[in-house]
C-alpha atoms as a PDB file:
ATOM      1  CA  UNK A   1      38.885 -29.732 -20.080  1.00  0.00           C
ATOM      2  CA  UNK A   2      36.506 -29.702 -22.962  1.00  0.00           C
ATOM      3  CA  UNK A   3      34.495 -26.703 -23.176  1.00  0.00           C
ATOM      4  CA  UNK A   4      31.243 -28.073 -23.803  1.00  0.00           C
ATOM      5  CA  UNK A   5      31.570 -30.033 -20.405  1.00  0.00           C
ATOM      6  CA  UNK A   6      32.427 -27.366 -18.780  1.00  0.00           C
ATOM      7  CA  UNK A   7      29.089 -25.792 -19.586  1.00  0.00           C
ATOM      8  CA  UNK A   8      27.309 -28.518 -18.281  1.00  0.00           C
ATOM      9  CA  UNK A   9      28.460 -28.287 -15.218  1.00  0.00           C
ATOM     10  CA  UNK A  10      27.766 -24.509 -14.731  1.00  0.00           C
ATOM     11  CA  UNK A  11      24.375 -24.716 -16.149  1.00  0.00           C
ATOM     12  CA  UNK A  12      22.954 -26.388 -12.829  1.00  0.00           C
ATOM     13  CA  UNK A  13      24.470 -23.562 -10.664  1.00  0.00           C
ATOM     14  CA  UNK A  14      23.568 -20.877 -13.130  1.00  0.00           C
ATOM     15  CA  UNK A  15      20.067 -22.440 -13.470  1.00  0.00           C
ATOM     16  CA  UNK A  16      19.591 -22.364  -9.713  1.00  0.00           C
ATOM     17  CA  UNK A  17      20.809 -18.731  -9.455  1.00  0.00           C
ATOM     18  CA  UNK A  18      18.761 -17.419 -12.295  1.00  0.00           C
ATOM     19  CA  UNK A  19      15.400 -19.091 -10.250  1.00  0.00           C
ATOM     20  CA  UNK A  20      16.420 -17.623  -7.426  1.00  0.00           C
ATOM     21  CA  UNK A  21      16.658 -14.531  -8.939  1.00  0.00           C
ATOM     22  CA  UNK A  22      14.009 -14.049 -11.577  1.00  0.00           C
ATOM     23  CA  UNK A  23      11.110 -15.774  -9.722  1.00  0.00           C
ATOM     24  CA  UNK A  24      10.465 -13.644  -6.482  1.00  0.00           C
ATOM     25  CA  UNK A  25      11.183 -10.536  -9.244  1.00  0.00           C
ATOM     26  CA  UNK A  26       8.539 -11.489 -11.596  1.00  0.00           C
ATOM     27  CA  UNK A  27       6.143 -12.531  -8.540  1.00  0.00           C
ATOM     28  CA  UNK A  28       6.605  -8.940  -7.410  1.00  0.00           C
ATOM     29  CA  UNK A  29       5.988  -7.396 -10.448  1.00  0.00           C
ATOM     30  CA  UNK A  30       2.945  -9.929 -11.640  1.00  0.00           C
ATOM     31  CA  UNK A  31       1.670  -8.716  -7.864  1.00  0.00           C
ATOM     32  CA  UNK A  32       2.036  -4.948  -8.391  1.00  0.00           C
ATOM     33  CA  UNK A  33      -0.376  -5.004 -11.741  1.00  0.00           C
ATOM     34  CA  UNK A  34      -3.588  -6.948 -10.143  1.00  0.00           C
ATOM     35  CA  UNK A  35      -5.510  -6.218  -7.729  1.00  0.00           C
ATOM     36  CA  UNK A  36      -4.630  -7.844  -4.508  1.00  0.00           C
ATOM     37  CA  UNK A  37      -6.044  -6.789  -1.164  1.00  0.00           C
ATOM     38  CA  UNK A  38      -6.511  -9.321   1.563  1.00  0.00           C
ATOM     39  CA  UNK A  39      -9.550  -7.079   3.544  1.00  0.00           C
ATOM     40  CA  UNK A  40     -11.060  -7.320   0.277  1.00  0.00           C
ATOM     41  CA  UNK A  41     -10.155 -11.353  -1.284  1.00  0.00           C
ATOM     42  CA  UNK A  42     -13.391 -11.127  -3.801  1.00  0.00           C
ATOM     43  CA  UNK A  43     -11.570  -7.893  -5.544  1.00  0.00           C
ATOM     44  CA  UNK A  44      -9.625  -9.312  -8.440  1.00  0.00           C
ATOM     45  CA  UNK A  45      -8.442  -8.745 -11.756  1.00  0.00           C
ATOM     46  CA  UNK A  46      -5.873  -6.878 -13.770  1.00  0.00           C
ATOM     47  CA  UNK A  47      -5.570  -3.360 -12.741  1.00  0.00           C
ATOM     48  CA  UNK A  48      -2.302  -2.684 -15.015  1.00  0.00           C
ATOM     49  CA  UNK A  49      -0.360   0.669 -13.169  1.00  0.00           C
ATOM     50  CA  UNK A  50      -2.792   1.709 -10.564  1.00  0.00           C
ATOM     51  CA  UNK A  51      -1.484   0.402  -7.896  1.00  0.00           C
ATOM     52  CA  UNK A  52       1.832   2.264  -9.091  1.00  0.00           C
ATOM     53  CA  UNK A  53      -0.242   5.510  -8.874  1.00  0.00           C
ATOM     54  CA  UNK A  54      -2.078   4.804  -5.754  1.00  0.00           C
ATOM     55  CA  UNK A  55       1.371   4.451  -4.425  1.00  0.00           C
ATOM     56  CA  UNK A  56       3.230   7.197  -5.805  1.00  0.00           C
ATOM     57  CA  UNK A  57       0.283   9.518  -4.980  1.00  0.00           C
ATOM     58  CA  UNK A  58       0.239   8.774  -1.407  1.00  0.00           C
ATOM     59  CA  UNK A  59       0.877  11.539   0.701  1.00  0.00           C
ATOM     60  CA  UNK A  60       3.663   9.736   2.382  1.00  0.00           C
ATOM     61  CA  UNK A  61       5.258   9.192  -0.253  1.00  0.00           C
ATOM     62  CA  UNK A  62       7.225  12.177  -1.935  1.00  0.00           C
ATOM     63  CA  UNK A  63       8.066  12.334   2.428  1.00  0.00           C
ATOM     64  CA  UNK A  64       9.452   8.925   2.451  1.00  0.00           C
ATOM     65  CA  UNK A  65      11.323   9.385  -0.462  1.00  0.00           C
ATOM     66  CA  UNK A  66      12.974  12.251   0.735  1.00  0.00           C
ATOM     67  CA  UNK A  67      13.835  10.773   4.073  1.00  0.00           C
ATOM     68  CA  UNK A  68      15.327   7.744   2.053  1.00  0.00           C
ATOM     69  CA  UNK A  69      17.700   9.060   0.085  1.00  0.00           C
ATOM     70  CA  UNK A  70      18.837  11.334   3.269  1.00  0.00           C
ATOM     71  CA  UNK A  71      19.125   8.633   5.607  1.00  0.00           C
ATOM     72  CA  UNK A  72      21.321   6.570   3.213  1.00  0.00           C
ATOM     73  CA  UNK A  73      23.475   9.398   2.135  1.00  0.00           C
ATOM     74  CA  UNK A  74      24.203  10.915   5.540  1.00  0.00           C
ATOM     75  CA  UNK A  75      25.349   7.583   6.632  1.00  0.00           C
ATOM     76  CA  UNK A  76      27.120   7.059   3.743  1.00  0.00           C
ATOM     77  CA  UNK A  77      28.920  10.342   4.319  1.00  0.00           C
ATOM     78  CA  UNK A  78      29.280   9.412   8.205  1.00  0.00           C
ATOM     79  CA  UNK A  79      30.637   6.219   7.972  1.00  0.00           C
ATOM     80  CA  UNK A  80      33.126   6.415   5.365  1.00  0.00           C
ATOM     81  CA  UNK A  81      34.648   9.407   6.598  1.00  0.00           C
ATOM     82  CA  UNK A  82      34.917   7.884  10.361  1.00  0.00           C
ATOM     83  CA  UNK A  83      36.013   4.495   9.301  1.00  0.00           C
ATOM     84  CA  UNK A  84      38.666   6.291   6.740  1.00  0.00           C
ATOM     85  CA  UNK A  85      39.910   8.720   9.580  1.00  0.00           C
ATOM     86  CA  UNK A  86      39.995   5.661  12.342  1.00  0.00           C
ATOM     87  CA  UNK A  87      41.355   3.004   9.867  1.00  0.00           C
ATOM     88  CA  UNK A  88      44.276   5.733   9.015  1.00  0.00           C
ATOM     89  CA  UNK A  89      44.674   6.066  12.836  1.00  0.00           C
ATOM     90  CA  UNK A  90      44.847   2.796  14.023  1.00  0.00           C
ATOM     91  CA  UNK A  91      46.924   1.491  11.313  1.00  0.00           C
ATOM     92  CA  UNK A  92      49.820   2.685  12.934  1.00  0.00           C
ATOM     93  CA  UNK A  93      51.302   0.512  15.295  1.00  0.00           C
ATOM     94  CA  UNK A  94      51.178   1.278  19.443  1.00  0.00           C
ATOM     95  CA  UNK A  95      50.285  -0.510  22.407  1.00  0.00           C
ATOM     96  CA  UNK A  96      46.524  -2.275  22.423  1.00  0.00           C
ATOM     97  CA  UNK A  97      46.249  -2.390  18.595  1.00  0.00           C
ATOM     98  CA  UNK A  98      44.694  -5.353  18.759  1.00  0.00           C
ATOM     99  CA  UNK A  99      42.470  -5.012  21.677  1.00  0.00           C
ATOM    100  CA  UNK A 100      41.015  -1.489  20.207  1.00  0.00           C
ATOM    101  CA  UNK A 101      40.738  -3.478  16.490  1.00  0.00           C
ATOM    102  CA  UNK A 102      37.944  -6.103  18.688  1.00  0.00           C
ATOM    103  CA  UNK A 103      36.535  -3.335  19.925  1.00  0.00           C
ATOM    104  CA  UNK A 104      36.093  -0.808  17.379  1.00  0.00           C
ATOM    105  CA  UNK A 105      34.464  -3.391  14.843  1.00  0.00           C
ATOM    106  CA  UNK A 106      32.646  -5.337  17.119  1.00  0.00           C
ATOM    107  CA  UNK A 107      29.008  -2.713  16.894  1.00  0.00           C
ATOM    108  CA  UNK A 108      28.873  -4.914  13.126  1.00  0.00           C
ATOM    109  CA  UNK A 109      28.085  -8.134  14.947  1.00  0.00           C
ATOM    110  CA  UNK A 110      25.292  -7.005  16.749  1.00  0.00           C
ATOM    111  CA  UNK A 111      22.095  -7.532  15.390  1.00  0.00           C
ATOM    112  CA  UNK A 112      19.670  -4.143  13.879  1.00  0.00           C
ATOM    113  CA  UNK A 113      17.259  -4.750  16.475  1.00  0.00           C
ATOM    114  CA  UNK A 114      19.282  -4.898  19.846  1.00  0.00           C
ATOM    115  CA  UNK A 115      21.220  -1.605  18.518  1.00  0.00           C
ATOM    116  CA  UNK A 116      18.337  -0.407  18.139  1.00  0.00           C
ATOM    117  CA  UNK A 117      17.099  -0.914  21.836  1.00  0.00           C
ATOM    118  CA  UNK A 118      20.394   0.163  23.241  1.00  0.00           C
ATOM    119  CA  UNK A 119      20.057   3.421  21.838  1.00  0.00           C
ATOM    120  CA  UNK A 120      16.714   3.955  22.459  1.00  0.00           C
ATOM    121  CA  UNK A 121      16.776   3.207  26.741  1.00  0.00           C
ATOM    122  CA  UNK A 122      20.207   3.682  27.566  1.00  0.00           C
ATOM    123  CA  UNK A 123      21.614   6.529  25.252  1.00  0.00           C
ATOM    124  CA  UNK A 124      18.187   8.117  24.150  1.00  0.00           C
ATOM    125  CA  UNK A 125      15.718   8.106  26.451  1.00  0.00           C
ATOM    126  CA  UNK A 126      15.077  11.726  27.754  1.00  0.00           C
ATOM    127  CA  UNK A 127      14.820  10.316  30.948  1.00  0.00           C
ATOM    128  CA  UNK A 128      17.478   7.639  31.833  1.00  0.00           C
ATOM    129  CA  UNK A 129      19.060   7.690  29.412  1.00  0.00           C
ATOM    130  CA  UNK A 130      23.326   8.408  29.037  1.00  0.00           C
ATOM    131  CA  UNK A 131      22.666  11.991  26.785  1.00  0.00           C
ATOM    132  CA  UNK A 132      19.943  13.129  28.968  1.00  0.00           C
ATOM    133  CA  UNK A 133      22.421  12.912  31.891  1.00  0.00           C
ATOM    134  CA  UNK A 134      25.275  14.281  29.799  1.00  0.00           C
ATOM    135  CA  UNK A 135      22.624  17.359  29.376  1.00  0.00           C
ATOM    136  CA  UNK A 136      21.498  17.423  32.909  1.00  0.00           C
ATOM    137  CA  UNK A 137      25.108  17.892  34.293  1.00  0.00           C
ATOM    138  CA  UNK A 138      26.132  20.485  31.910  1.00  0.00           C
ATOM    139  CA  UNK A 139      22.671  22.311  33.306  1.00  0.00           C
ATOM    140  CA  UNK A 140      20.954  21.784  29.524  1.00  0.00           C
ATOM    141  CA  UNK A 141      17.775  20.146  28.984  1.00  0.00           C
ATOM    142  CA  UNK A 142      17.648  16.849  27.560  1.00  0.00           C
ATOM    143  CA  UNK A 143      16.637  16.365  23.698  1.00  0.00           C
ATOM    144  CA  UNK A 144      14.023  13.920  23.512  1.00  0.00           C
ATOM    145  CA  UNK A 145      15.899  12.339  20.321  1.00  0.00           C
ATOM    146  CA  UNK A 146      13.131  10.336  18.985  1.00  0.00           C
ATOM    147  CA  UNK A 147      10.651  12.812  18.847  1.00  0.00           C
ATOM    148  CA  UNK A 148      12.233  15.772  18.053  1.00  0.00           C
ATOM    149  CA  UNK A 149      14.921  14.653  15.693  1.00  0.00           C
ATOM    150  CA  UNK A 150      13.704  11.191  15.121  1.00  0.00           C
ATOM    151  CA  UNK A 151      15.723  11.178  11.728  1.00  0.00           C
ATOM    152  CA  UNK A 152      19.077  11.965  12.861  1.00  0.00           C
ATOM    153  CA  UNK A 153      18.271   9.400  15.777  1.00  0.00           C
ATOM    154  CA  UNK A 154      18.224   6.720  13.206  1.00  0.00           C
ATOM    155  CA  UNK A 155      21.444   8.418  11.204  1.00  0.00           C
ATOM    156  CA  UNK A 156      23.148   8.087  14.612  1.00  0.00           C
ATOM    157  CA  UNK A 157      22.280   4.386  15.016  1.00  0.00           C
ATOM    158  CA  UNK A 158      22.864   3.287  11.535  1.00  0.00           C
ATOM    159  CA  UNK A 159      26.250   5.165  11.034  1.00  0.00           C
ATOM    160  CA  UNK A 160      26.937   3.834  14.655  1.00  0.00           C
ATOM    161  CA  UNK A 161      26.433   0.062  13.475  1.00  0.00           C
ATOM    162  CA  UNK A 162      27.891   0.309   9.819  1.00  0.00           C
ATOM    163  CA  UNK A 163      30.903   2.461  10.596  1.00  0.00           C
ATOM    164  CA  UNK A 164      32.435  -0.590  11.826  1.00  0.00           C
ATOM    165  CA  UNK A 165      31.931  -1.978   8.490  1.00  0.00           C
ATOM    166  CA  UNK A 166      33.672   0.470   6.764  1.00  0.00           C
ATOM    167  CA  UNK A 167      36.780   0.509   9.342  1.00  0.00           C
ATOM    168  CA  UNK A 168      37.070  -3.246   8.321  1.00  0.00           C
ATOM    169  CA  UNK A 169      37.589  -2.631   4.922  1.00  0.00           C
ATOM    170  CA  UNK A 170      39.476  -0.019   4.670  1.00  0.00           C
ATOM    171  CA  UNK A 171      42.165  -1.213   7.489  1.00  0.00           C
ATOM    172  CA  UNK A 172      42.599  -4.371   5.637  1.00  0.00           C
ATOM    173  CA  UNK A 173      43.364  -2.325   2.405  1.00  0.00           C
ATOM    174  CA  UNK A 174      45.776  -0.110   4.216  1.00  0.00           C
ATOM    175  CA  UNK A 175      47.589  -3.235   5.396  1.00  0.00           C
ATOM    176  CA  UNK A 176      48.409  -4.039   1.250  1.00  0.00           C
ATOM    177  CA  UNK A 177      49.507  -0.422   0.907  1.00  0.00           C
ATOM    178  CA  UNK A 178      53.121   0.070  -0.306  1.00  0.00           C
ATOM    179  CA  UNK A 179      54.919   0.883   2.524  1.00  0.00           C
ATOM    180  CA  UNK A 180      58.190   2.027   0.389  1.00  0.00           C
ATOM    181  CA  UNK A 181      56.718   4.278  -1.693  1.00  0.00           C
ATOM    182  CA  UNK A 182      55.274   6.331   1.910  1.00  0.00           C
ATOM    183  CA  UNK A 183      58.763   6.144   2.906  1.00  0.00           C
ATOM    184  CA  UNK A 184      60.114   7.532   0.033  1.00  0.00           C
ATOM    185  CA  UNK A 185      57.595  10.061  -0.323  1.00  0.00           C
ATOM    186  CA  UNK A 186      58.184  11.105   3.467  1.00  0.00           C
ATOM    187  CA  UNK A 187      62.160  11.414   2.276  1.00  0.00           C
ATOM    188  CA  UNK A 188      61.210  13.687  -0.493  1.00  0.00           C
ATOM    189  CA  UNK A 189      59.343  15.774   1.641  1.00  0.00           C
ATOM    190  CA  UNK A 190      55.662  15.156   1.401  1.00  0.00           C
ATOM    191  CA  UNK A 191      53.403  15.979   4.464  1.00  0.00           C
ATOM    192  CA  UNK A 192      50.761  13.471   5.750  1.00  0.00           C
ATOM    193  CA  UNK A 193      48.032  15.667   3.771  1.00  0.00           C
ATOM    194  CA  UNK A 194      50.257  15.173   0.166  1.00  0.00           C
ATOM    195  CA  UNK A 195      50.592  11.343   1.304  1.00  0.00           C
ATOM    196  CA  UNK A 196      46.811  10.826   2.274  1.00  0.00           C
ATOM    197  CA  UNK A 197      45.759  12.441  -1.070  1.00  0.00           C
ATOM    198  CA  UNK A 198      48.316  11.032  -3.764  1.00  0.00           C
ATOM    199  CA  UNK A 199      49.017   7.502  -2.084  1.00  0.00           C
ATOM    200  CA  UNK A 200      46.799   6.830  -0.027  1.00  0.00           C
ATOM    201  CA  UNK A 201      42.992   7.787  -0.842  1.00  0.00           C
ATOM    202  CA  UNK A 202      43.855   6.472  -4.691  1.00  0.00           C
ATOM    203  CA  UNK A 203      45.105   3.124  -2.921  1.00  0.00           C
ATOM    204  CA  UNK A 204      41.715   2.870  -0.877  1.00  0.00           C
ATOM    205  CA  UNK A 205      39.610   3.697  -4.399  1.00  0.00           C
ATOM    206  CA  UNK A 206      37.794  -0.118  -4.726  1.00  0.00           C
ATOM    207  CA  UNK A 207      37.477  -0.536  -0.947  1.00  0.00           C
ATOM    208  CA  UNK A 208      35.578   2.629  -0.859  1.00  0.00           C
ATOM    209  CA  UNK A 209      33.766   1.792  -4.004  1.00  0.00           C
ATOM    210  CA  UNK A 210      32.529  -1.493  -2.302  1.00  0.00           C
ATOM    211  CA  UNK A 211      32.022   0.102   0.828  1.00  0.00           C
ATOM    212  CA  UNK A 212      29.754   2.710  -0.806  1.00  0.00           C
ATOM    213  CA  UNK A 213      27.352  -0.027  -2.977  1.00  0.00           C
ATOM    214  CA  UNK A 214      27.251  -2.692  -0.152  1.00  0.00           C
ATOM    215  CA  UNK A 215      26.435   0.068   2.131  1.00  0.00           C
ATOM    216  CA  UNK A 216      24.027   1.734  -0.225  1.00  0.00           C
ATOM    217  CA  UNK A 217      22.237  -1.466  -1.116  1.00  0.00           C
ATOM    218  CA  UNK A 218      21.765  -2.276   2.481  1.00  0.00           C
ATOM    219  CA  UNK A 219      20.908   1.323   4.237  1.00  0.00           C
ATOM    220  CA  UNK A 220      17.813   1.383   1.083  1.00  0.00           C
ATOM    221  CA  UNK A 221      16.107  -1.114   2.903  1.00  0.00           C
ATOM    222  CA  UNK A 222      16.471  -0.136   6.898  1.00  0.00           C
ATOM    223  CA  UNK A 223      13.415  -1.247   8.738  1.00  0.00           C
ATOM    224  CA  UNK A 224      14.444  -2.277  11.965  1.00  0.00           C
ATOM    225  CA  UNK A 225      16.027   0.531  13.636  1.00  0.00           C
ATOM    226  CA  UNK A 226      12.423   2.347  12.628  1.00  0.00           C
ATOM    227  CA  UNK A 227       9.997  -0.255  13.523  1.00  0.00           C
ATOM    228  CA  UNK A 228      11.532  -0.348  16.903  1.00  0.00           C
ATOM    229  CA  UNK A 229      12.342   3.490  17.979  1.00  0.00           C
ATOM    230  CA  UNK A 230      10.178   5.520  16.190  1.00  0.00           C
ATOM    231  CA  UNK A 231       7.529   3.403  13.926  1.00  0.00           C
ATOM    232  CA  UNK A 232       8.252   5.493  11.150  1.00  0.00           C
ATOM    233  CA  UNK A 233       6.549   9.299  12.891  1.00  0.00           C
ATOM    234  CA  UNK A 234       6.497  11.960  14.600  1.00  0.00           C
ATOM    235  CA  UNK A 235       3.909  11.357  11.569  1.00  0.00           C
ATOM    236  CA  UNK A 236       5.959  10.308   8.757  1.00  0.00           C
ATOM    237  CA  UNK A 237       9.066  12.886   9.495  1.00  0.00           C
ATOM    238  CA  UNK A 238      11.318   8.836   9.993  1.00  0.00           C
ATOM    239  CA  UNK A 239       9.374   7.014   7.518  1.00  0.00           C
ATOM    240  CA  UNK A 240      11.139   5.709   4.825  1.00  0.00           C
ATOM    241  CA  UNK A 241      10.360   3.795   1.389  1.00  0.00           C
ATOM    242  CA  UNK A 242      10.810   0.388   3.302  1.00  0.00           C
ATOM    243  CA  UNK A 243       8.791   1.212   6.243  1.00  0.00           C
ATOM    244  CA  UNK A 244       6.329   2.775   3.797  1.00  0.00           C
ATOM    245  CA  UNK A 245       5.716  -0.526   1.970  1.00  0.00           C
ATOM    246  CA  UNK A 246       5.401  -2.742   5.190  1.00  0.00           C
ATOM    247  CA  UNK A 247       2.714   0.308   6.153  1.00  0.00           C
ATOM    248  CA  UNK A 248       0.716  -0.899   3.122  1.00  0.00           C
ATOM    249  CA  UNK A 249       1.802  -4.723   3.285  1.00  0.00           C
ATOM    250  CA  UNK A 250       1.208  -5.298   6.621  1.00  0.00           C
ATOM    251  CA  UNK A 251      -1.221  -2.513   8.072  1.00  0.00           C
ATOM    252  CA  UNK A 252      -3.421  -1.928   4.860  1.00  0.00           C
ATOM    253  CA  UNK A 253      -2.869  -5.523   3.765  1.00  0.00           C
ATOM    254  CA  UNK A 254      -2.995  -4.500   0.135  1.00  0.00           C
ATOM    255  CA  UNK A 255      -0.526  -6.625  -1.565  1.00  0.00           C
ATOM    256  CA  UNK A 256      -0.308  -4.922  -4.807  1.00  0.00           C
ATOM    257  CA  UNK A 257       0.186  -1.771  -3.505  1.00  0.00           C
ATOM    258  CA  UNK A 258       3.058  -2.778  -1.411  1.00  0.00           C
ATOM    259  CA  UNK A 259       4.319  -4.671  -5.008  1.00  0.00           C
ATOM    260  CA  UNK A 260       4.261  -1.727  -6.632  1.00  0.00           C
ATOM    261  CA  UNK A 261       6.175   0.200  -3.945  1.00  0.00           C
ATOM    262  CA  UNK A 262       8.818  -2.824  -3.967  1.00  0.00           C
ATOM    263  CA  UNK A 263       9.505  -2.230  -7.827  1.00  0.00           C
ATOM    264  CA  UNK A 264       9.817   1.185  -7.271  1.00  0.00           C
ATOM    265  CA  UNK A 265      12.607   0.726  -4.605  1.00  0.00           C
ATOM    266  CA  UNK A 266      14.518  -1.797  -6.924  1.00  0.00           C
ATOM    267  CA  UNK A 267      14.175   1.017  -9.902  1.00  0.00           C
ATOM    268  CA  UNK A 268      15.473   3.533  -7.025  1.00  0.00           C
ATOM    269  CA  UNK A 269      18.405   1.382  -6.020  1.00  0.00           C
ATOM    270  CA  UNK A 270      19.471   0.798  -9.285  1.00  0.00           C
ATOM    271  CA  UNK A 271      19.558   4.524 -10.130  1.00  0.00           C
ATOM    272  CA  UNK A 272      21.176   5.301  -7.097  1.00  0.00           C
ATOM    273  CA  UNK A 273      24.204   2.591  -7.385  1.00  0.00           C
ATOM    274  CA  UNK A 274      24.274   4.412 -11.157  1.00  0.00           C
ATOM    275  CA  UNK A 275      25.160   7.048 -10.235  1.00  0.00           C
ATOM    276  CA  UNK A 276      27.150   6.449  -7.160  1.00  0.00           C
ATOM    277  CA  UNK A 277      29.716   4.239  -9.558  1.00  0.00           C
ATOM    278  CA  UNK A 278      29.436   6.786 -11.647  1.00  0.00           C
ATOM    279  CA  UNK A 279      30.972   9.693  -9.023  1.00  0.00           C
ATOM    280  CA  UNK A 280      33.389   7.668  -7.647  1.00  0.00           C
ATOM    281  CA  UNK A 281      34.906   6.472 -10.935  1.00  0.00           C
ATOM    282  CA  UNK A 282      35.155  10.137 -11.555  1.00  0.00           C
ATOM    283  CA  UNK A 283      36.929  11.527  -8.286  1.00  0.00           C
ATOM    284  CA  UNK A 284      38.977   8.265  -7.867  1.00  0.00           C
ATOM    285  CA  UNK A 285      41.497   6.576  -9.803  1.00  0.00           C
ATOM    286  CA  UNK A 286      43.484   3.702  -9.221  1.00  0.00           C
END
């Protein structure tokens, strides 16, 4: 086909995609230099990087931050370690493969927000809920999760909904695995430890890979498992840069400031997915 038509039928698609792209990005960042505050509509004008400063200053901030990047990398940790360990199980075959398959991915498919309600009254609550009476029958007293560890609550829920995820991927990549080359390893001698680290883990390199950025890009921006349990406190021990920018979107109303706080978390992301390809095209090799 000749080249040059070829190009003219990408450019629509490629047209559309750059839009869709570049226009809510420059909104955001035309947003985060004026001043924009809907309690205050008659306050206008260029304001250039205070609004960055107002946000970074915040006292929540350096707080949120914190809780951010622990959030995403304890569930980062959680889930691929689970869903490597249960994808390594169930990929051998016995009776109810299938069944256990349905039921060990199916926490995916259910929406942030319901998760987050299950856990909150029926495994959570310090009063009804399954832990407490776990506690109360072993004669402990039972943890009331979202106050006194409201962080690791939302850990627990997250790496409870994306482990799932992770089992997906990484039992479909097992299924590819050469199955001759484990046999022949197993006739030469090597243990399931040799097998796991030489064959196996550099066989599951990209699936992890993906499963680390999808997850990563995703877990930067949890809201709903926060607005619902623990609205971000005890104070701001939950609160993370997401909830932090709806605090100032949607409770301060200042627009700009919550602009601001949305180019910061792209700039985050993007160093974090750095640096995260980064390590694991160090420790892994295909």
């Amino acid at each position: 086909m000749n080249p040059t038509l070829v190009r003219w039928l990408q450019a629509p698609s490629i047209i559309v995609l750059f839009l869709w792209m570049i226009v809510p990005l420059s909104m955001t960042i035309y947003f985060s230099t004026i001043r924009y505050n809907l309690f205050y509509p008659e306050r206008t004008g260029f304001v250039g990087l205070q609004n960055y400063e107002f946000f970074w200053t915040d006292a929540a901030f350096f707080p949120a931050l914190l809780n951010t990047l622990i959030l995403v990398g304890s569930v980062l940790v959680i889930t691929i370690v689970l869903g490597l360990a249960i994808a390594i199980l169930i990929d051998r075959p016995f009776r109810g493969r299938g069944i256990a398959r349905v039921m060990l991915i199916s926490p995916f498919f259910i929406m942030p927000t319901v998760s987050a309600l299950v856990w909150k009254n029926m495994m959570m609550d310090p009063n009804n809920g399954l832990f407490a009476a776990f506690a109360n029958a072993l004669g402990f007293t039972p943890i009331e999760w979202l106050q006194s560890v409201p962080l690791l609550s939302i850990i627990i829920m997250v790496s409870w909904q994306w482990t799932p995820f992770a089992i997906l991927i990484f039992m479909t990549s097992l299924q590819s695995q050469d199955q001759e080359q484990k046999e022949a390893a197993t006739l030469d001698g090597a243990g399931f430890w040799a097998q796991f680290f030489n064959l196996t883990l550099p066989h599951l390199a990209r699936p992890i890979s993906i499963v680390l950025l999808i997850q990563m890009i995703f877990h930067l921006s949890i809201f709903a498992e926060i607005f619902v349990t623990t609205s971000g406190g005890p104070g701001v021990s939950s609160t993370n840069l997401t909830y932090l920018i709806y605090i100032q979107s949607q409770q301060a109303f200042d627009v700009g400031v919550a602009s601001a706080g949305g180019v910061f978390a792209i700039i985050l992301a993007n160093i974090v997915a750095i640096f995260l390809i980064r390590a694991v095209g160090k420790t892994l090799t295909v």
